[in-house]
PDB file of N, CA and C in Angstrom:
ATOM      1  N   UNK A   1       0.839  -1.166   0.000  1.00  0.00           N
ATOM      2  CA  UNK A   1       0.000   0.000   0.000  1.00  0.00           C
ATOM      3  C   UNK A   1       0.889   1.235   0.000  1.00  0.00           C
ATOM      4  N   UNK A   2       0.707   2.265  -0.866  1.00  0.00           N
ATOM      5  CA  UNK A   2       0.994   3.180  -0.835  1.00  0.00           C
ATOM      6  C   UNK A   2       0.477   4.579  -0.141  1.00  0.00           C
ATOM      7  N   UNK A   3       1.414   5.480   0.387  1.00  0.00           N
ATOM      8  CA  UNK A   3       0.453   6.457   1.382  1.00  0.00           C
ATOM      9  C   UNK A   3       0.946   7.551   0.381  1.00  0.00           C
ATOM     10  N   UNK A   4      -0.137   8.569   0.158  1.00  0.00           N
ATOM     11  CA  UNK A   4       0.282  10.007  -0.821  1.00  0.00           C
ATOM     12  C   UNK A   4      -0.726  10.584  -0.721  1.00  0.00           C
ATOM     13  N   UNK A   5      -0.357  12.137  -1.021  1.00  0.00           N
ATOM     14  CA  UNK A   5      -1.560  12.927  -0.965  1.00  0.00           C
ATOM     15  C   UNK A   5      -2.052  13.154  -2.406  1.00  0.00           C
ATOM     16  N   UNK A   6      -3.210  13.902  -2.140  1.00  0.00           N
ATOM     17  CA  UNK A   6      -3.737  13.947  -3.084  1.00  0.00           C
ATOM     18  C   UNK A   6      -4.806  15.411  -3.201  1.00  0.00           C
ATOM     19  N   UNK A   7      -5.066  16.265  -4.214  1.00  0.00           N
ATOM     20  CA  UNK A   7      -6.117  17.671  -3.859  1.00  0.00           C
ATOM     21  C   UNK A   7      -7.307  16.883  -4.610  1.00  0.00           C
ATOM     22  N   UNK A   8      -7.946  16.754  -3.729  1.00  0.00           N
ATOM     23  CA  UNK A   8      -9.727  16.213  -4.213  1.00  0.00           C
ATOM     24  C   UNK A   8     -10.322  17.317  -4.361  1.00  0.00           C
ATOM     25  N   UNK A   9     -11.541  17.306  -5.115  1.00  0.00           N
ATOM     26  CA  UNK A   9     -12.600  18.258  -5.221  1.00  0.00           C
ATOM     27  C   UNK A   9     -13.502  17.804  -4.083  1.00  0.00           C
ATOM     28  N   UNK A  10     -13.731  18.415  -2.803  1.00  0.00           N
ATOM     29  CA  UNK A  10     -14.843  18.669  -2.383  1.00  0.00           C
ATOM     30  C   UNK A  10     -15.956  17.756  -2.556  1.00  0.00           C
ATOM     31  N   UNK A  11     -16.431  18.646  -3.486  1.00  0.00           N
ATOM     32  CA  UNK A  11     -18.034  18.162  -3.701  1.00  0.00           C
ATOM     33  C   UNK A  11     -17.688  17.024  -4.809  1.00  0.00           C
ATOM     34  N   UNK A  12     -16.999  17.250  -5.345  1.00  0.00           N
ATOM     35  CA  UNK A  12     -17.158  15.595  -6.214  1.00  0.00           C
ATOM     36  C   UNK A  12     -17.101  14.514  -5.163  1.00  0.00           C
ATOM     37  N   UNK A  13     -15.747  14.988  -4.116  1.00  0.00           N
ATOM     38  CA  UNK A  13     -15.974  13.390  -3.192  1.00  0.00           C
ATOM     39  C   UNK A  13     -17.062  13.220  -2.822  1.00  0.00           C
ATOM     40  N   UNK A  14     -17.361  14.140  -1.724  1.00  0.00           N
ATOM     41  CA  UNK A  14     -18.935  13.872  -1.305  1.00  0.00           C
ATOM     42  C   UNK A  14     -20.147  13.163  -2.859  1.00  0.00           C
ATOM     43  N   UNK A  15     -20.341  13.747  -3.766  1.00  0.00           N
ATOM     44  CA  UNK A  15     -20.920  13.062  -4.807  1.00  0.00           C
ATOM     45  C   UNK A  15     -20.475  11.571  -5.320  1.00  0.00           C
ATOM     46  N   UNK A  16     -19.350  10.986  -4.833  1.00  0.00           N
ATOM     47  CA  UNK A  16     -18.870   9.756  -5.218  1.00  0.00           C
ATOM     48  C   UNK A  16     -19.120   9.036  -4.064  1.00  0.00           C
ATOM     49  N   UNK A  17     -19.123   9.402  -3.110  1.00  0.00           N
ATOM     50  CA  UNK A  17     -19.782   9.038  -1.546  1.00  0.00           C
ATOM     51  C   UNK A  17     -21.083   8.648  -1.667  1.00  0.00           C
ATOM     52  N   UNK A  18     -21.577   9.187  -2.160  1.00  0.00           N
ATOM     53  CA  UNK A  18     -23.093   8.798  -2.119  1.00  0.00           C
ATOM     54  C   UNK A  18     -23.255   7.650  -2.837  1.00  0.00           C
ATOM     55  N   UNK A  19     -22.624   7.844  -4.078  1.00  0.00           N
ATOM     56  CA  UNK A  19     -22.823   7.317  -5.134  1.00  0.00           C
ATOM     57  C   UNK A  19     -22.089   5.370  -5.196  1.00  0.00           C
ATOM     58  N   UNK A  20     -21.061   5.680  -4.331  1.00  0.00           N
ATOM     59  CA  UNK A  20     -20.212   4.455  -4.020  1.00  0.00           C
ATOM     60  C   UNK A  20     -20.652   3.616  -2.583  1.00  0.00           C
ATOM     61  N   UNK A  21     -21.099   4.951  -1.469  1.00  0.00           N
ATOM     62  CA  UNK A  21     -21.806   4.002  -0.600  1.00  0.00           C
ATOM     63  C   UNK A  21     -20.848   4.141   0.448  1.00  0.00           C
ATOM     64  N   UNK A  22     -19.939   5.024   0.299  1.00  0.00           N
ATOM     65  CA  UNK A  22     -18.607   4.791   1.343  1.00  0.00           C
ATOM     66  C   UNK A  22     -18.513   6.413   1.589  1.00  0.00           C
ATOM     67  N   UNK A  23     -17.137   6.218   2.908  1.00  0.00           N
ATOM     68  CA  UNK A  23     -17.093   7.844   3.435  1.00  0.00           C
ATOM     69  C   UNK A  23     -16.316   7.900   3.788  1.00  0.00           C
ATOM     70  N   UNK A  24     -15.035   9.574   3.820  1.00  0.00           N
ATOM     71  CA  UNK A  24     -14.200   9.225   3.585  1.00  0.00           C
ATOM     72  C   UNK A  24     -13.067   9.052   2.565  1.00  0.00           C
ATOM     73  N   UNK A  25     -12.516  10.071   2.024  1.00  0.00           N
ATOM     74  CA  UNK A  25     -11.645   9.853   1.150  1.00  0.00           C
ATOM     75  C   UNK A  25     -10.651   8.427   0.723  1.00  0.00           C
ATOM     76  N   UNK A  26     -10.280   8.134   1.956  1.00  0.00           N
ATOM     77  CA  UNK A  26      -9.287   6.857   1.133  1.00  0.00           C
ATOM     78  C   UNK A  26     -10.668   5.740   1.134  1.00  0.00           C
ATOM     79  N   UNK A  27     -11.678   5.532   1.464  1.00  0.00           N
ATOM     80  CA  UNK A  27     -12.548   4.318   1.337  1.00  0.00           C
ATOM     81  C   UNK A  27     -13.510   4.790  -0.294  1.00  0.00           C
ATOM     82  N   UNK A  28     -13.049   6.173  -0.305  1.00  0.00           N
ATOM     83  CA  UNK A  28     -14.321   6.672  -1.710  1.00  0.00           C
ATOM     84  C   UNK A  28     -12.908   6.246  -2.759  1.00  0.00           C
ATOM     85  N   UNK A  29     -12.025   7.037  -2.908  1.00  0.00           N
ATOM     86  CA  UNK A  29     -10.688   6.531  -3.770  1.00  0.00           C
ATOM     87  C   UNK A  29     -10.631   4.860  -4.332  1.00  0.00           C
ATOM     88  N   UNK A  30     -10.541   4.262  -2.908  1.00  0.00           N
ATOM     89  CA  UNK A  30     -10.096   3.069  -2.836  1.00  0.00           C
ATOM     90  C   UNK A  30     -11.539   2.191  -3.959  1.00  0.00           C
ATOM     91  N   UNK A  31     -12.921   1.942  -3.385  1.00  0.00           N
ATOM     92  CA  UNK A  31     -13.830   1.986  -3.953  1.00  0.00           C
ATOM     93  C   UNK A  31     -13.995   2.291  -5.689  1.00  0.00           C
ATOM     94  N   UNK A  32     -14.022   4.010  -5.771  1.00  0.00           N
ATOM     95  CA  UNK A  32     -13.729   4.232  -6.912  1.00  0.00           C
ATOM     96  C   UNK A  32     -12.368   3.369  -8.016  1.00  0.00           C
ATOM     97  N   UNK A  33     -11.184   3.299  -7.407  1.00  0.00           N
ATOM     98  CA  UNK A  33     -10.573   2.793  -8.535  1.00  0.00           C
ATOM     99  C   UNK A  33     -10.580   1.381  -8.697  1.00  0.00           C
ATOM    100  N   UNK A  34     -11.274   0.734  -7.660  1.00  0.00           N
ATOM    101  CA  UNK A  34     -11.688  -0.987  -7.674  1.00  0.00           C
ATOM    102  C   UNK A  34     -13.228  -0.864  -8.772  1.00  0.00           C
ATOM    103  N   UNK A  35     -13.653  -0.067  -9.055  1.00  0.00           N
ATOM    104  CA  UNK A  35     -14.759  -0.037  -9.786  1.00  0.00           C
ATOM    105  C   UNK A  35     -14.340   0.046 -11.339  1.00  0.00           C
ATOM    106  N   UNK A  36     -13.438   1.065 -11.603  1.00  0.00           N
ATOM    107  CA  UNK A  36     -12.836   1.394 -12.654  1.00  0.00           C
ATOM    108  C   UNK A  36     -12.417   0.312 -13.361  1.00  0.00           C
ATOM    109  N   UNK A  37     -11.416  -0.372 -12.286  1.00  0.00           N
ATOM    110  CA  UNK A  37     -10.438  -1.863 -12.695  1.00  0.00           C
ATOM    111  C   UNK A  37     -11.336  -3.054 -13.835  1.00  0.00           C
ATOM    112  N   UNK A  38     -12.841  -3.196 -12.455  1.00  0.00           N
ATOM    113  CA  UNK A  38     -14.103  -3.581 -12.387  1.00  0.00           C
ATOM    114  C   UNK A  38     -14.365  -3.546 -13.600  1.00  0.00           C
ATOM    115  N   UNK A  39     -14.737  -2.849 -14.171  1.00  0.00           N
ATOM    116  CA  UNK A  39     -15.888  -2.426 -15.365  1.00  0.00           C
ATOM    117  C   UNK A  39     -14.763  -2.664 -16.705  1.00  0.00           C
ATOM    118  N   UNK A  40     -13.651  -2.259 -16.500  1.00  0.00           N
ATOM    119  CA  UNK A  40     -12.733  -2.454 -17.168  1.00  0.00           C
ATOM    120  C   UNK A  40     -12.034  -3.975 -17.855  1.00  0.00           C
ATOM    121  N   UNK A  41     -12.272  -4.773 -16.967  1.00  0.00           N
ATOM    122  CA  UNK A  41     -12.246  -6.042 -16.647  1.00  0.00           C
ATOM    123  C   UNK A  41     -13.284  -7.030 -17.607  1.00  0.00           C
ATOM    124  N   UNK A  42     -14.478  -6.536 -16.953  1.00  0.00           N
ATOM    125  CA  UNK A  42     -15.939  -7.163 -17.380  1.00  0.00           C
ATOM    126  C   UNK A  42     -16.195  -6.673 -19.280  1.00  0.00           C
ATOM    127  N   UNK A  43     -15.726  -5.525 -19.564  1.00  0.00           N
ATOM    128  CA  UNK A  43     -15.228  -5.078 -20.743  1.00  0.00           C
ATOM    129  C   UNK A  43     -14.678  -5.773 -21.627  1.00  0.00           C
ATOM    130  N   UNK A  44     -13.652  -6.029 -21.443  1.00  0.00           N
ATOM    131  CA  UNK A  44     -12.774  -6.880 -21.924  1.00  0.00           C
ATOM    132  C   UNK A  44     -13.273  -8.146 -21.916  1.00  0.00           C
ATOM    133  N   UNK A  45     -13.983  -8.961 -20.575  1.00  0.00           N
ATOM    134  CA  UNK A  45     -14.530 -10.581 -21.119  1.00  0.00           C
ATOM    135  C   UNK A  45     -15.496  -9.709 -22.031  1.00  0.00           C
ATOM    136  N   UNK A  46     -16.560  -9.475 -22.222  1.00  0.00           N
ATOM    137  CA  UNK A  46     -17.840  -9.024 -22.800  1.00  0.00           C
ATOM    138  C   UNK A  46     -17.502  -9.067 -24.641  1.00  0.00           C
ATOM    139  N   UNK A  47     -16.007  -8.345 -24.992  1.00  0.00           N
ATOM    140  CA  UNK A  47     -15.355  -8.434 -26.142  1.00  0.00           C
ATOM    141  C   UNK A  47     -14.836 -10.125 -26.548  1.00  0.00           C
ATOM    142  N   UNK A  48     -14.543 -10.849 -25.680  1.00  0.00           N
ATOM    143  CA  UNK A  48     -13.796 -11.925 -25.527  1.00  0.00           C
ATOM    144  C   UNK A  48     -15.201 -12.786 -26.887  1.00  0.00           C
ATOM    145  N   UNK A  49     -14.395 -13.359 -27.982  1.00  0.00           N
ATOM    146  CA  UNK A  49     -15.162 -13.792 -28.942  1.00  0.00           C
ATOM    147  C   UNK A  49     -15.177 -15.857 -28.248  1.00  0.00           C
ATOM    148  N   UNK A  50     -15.878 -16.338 -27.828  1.00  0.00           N
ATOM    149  CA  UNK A  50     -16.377 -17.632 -27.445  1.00  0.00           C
ATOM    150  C   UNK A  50     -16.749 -18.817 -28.467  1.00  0.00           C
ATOM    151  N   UNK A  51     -17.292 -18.067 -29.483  1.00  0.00           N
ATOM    152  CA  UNK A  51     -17.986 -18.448 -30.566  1.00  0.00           C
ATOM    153  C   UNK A  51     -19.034 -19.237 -30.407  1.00  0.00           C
ATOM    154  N   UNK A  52     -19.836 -19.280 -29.367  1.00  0.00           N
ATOM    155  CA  UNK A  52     -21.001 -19.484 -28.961  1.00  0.00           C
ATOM    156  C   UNK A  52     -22.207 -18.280 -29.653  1.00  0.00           C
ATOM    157  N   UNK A  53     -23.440 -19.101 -30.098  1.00  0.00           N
ATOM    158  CA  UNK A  53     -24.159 -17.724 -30.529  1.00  0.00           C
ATOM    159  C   UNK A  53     -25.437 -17.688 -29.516  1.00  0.00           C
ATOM    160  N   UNK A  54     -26.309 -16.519 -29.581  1.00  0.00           N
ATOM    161  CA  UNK A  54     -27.121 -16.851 -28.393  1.00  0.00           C
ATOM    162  C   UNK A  54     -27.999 -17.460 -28.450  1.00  0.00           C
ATOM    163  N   UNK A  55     -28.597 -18.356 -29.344  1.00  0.00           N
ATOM    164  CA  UNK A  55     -29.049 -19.307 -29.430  1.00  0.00           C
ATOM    165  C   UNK A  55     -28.790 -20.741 -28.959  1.00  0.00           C
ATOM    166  N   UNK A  56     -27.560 -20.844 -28.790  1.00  0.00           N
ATOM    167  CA  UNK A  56     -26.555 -21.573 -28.331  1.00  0.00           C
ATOM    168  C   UNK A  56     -26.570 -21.597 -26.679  1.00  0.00           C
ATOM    169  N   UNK A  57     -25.893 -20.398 -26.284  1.00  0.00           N
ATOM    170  CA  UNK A  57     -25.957 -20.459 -25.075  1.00  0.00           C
ATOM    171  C   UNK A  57     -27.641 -20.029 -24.513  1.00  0.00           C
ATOM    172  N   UNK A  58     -28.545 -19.965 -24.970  1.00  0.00           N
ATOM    173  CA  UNK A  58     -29.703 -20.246 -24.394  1.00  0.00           C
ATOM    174  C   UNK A  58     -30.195 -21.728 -24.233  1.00  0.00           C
ATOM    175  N   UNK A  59     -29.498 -22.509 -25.135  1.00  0.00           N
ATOM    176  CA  UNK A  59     -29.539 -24.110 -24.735  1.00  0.00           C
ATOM    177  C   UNK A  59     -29.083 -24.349 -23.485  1.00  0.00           C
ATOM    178  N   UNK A  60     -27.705 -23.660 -23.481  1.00  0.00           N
ATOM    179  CA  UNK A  60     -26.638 -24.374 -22.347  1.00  0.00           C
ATOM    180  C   UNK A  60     -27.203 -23.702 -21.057  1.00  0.00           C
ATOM    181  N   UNK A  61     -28.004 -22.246 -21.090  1.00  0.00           N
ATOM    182  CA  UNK A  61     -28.674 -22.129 -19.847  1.00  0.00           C
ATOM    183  C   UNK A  61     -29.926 -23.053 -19.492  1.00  0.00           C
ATOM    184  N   UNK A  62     -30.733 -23.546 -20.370  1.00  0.00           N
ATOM    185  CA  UNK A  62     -31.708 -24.407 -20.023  1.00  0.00           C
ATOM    186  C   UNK A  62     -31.538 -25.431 -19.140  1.00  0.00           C
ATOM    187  N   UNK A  63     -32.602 -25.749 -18.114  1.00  0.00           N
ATOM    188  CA  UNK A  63     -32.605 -26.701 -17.070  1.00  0.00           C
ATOM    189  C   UNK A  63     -32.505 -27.879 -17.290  1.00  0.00           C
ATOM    190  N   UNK A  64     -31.480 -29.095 -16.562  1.00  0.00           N
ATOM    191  CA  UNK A  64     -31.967 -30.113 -17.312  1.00  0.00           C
ATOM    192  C   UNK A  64     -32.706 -30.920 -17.243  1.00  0.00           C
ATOM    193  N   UNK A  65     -33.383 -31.810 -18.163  1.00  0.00           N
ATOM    194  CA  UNK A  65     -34.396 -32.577 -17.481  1.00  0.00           C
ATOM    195  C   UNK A  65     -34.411 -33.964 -17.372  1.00  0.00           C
TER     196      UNK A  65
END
């Protein structure tokens, strides 16, 4: 872990506070860039070509019987 400062805006933190659920600069930061990573991540599988079509994987979700 790294310790550093940093000049936040104010009201953006508070607005990412709300928005993230946390309080607190290093828990809104921390939060925020685990989200970023997050979405970033899920991005990238979402592109990931499977070659499954959805017709396909609506089989493989079906229950079995």
């Amino acid at each position: 872990m790294k310790h550093t400062s940093l000049y936040l805006d104010e009201d953006l933190l508070r607005d990412a506070e709300g928005v993230l659920g946390t309080s607190g600069p290093t828990g809104t930061v921390r939060a925020a860039l685990e989200d970023v990573v997050r979405r970033a991540r899920l991005k990238s599988l979402a592109a990931w070509d499977v070659g499954v079509t959805p017709e396909e994987l609506d089989e493989l979700r079906r229950p079995l019987e």
